[in-house]
Protein backbone atom coordinates (compact mmCIF):
# COMPACT_ATOMS: atom_id res chain seq x y z
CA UNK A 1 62.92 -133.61 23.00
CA UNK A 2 63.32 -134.78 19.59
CA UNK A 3 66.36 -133.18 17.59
CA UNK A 4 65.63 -129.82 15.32
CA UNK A 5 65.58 -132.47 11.84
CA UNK A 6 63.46 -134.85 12.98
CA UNK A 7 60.85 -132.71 13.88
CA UNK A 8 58.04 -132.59 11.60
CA UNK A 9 58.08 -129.07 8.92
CA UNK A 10 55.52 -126.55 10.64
CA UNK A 11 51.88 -126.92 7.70
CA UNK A 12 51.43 -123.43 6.04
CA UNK A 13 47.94 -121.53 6.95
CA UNK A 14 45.68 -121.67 4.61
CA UNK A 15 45.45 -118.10 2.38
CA UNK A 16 41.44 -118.17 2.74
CA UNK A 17 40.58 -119.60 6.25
CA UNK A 18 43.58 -118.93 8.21
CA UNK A 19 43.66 -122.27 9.27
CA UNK A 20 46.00 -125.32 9.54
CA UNK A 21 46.63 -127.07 6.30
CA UNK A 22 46.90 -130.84 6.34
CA UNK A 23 44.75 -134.43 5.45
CA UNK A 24 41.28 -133.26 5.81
CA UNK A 25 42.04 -130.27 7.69
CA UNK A 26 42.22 -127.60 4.31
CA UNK A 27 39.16 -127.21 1.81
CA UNK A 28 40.06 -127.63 -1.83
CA UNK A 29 40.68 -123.88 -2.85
CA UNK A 30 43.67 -124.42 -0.53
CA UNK A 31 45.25 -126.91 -2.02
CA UNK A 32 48.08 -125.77 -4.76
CA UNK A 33 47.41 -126.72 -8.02
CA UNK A 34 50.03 -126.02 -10.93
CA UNK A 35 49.25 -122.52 -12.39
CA UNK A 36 48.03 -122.66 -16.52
CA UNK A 37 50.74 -121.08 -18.30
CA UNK A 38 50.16 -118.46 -21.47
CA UNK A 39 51.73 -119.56 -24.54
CA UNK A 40 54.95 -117.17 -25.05
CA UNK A 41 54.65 -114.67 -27.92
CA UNK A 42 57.12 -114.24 -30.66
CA UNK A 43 59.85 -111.65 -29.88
CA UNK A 44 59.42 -110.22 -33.39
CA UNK A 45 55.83 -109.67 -32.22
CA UNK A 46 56.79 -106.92 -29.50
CA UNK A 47 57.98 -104.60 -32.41
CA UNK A 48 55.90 -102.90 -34.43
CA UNK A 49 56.93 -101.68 -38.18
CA UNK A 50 55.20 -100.49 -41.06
CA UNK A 51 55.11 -103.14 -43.70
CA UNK A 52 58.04 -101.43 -46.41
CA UNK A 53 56.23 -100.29 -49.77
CA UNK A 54 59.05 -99.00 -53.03
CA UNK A 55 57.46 -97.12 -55.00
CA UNK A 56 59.25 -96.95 -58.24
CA UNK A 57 58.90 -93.62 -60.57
CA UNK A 58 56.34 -93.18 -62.43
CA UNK A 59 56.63 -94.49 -66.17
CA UNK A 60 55.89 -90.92 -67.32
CA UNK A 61 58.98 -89.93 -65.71
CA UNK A 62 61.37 -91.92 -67.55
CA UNK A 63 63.25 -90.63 -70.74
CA UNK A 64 65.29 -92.00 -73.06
CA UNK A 65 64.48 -95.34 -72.32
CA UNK A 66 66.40 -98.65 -73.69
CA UNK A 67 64.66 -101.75 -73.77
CA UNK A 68 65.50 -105.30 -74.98
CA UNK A 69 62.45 -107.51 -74.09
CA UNK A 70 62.64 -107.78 -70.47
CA UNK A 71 65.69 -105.40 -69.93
CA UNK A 72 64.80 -101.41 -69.32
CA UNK A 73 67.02 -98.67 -69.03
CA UNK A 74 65.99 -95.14 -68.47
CA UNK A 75 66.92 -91.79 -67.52
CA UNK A 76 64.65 -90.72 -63.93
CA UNK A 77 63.51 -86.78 -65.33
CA UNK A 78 60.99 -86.29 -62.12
CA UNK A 79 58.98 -82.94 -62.43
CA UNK A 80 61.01 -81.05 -60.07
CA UNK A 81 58.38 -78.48 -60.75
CA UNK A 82 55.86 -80.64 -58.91
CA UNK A 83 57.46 -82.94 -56.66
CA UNK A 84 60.59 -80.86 -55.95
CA UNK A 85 64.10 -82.01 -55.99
CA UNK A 86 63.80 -84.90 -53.18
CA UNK A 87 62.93 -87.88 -55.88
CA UNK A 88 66.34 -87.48 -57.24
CA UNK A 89 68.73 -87.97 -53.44
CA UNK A 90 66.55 -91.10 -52.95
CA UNK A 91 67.01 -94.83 -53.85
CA UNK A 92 64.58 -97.66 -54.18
CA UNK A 93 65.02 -101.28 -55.20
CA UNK A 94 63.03 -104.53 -55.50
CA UNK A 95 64.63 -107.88 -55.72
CA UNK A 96 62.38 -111.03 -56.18
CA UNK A 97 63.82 -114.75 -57.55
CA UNK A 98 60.98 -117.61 -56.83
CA UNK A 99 60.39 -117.87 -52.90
CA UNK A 100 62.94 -114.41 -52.09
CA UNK A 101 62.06 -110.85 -51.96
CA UNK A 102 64.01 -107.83 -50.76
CA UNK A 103 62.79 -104.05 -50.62
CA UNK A 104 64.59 -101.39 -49.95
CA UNK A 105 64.40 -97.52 -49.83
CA UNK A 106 66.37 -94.71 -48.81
CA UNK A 107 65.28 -91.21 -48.43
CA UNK A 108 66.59 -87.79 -48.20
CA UNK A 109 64.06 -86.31 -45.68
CA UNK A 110 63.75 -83.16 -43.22
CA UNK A 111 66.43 -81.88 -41.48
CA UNK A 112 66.33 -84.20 -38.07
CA UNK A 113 68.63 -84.09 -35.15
CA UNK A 114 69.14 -88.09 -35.00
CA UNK A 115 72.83 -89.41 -36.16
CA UNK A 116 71.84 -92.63 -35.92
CA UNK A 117 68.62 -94.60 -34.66
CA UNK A 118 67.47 -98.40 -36.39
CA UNK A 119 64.59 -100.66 -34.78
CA UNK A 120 64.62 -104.33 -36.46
CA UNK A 121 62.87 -107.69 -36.29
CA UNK A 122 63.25 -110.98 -38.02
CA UNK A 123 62.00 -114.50 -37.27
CA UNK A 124 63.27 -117.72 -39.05
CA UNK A 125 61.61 -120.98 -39.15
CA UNK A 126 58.92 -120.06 -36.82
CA UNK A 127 56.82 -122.60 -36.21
CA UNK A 128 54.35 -120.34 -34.15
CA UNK A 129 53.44 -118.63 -37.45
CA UNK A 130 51.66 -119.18 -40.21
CA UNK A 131 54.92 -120.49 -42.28
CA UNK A 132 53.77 -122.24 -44.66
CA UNK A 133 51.79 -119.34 -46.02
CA UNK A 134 51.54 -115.35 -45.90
CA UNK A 135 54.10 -115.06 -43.10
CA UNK A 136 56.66 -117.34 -44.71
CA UNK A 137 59.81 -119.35 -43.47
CA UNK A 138 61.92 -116.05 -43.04
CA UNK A 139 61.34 -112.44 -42.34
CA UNK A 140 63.17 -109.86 -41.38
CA UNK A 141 62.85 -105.84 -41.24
CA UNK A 142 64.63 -102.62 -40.59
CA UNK A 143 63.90 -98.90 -40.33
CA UNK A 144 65.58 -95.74 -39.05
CA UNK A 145 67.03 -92.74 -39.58
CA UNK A 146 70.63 -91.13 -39.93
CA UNK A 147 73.00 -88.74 -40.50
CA UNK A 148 70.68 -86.05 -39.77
CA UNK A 149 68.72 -86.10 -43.49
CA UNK A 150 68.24 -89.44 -44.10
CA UNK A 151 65.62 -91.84 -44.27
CA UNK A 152 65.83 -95.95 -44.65
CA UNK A 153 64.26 -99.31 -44.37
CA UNK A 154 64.22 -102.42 -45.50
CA UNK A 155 63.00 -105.91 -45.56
CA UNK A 156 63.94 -109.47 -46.71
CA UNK A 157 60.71 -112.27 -46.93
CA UNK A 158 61.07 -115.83 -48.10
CA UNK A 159 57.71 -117.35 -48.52
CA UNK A 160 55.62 -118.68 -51.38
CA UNK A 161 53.65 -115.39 -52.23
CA UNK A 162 54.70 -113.73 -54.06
CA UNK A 163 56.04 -116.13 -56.42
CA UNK A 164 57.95 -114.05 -59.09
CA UNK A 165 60.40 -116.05 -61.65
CA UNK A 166 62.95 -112.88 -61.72
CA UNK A 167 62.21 -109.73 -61.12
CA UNK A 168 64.94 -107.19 -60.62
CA UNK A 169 64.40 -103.26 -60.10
CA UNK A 170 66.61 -100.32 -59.03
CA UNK A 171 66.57 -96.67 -58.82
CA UNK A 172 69.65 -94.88 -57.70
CA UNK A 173 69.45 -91.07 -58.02
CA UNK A 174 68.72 -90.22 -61.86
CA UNK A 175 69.18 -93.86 -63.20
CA UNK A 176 66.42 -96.27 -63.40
CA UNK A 177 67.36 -100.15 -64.49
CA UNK A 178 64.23 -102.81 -64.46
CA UNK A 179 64.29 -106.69 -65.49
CA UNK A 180 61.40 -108.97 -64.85
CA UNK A 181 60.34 -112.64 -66.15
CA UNK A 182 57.50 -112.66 -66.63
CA UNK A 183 56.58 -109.17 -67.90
CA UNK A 184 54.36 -107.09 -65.34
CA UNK A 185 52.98 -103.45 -65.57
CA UNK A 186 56.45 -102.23 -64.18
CA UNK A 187 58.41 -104.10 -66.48
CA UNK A 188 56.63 -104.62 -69.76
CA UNK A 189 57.28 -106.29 -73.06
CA UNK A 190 59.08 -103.88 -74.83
CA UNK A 191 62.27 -102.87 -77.86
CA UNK A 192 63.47 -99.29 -77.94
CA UNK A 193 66.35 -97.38 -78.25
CA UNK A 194 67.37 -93.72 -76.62
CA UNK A 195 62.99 -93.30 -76.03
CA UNK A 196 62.34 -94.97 -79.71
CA UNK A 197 59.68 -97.20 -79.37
CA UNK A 198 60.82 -100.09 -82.12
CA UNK A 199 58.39 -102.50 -80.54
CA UNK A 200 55.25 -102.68 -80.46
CA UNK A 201 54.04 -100.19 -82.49
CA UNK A 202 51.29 -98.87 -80.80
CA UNK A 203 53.00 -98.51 -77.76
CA UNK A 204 54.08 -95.23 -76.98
CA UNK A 205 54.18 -95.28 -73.27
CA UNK A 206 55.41 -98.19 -71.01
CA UNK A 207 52.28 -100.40 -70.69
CA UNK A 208 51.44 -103.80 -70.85
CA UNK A 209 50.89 -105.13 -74.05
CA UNK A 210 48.00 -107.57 -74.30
């Protein structure tokens, strides 16, 4: 007898017809063909956040504002009457320079039993995406809770929408500070002085002079 290596590998039974496999012996759904395989999803794509909206106080709720052109400064005087005393323990900023914006926001909430808990995501140079529009070159986004009372998230973009020259605004607690080039409805075109509209005129509220 022939030794164990020379003898010839035993041909696997065919799946369907139980039968030998080999030249002519196996029909062709027994023959192994290389499996398609699914393109691979983004990471990023497995986590699912809310997109982060600041909402910056209302103009109404500013007092003794200081403007020079495109440079506010205000006192935050929420209606605690109405909204309570929660719009003063939280913070909100928006950052924006050509290609780069940042949100951020920080909330006193409910009472919660969670020290500290974050989910996050972020893709860079993604060529899977859409990058050279709405989903951009860079992305990336936080949100959780801590300290048993607080509230946060986040997010950074870089991508050509929205296409802001400067636009820089901040609330921390009772002080509000806005900048923006070009003027927008949040930052408009305005001179005053501790709430003294000096310019223009007819402007006694924070609106968009056209």
């Amino acid at each position: 007898s022939s030794p164990f290596w020379l003898k010839a590998a035993r041909p696997t039974p065919c799946r369907q017809t139980r039968h030998r496999a080999g030249p002519g012996a196996c029909p062709w759904h027994c023959r192994r063909r290389p499996r398609p395989r699914s393109a691979m999803s983004s990471p990023d794509e497995q986590v699912s956040i809310p997109d982060v909206e600041v909402k910056l106080p209302d103009l109404d709720d500013l007092s003794y504002r200081t403007a020079c052109c495109c440079v506010h400064c205000s006192c935050f005087c929420p209606n605690c009457m109405r909204d309570g005393p929660a719009p003063l323990a939280s913070c909100n900023t928006k950052l924006g320079c050509l290609c780069l914006s940042f949100l951020q926001s920080c909330d006193v909430c409910r009472k919660h039993s969670t020290c500290a808990s974050n989910v996050g995501k972020s893709y860079c140079f993604d060529m899977t995406k859409d990058y050279k529009g709405e989903a951009g070159w860079f992305h990336s986004q936080t949100a959780g809770k801590s300290l048993c009372c607080l509230q946060h998230k986040q997010q950074a973009h870089c991508a050509k929408t929205p296409l802001p020259l400067l636009k820089c605004a901040a609330q921390e607690s009772c002080c509000d500070v806005r900048c923006a080039l070009p003027f927008d409805d949040e930052v408009p075109m305005q001179i005053a002085f501790a709430g003294k509209v000096l310019y223009a005129p007819k402007q006694s509220k924070m609106v968009v002079v056209k």
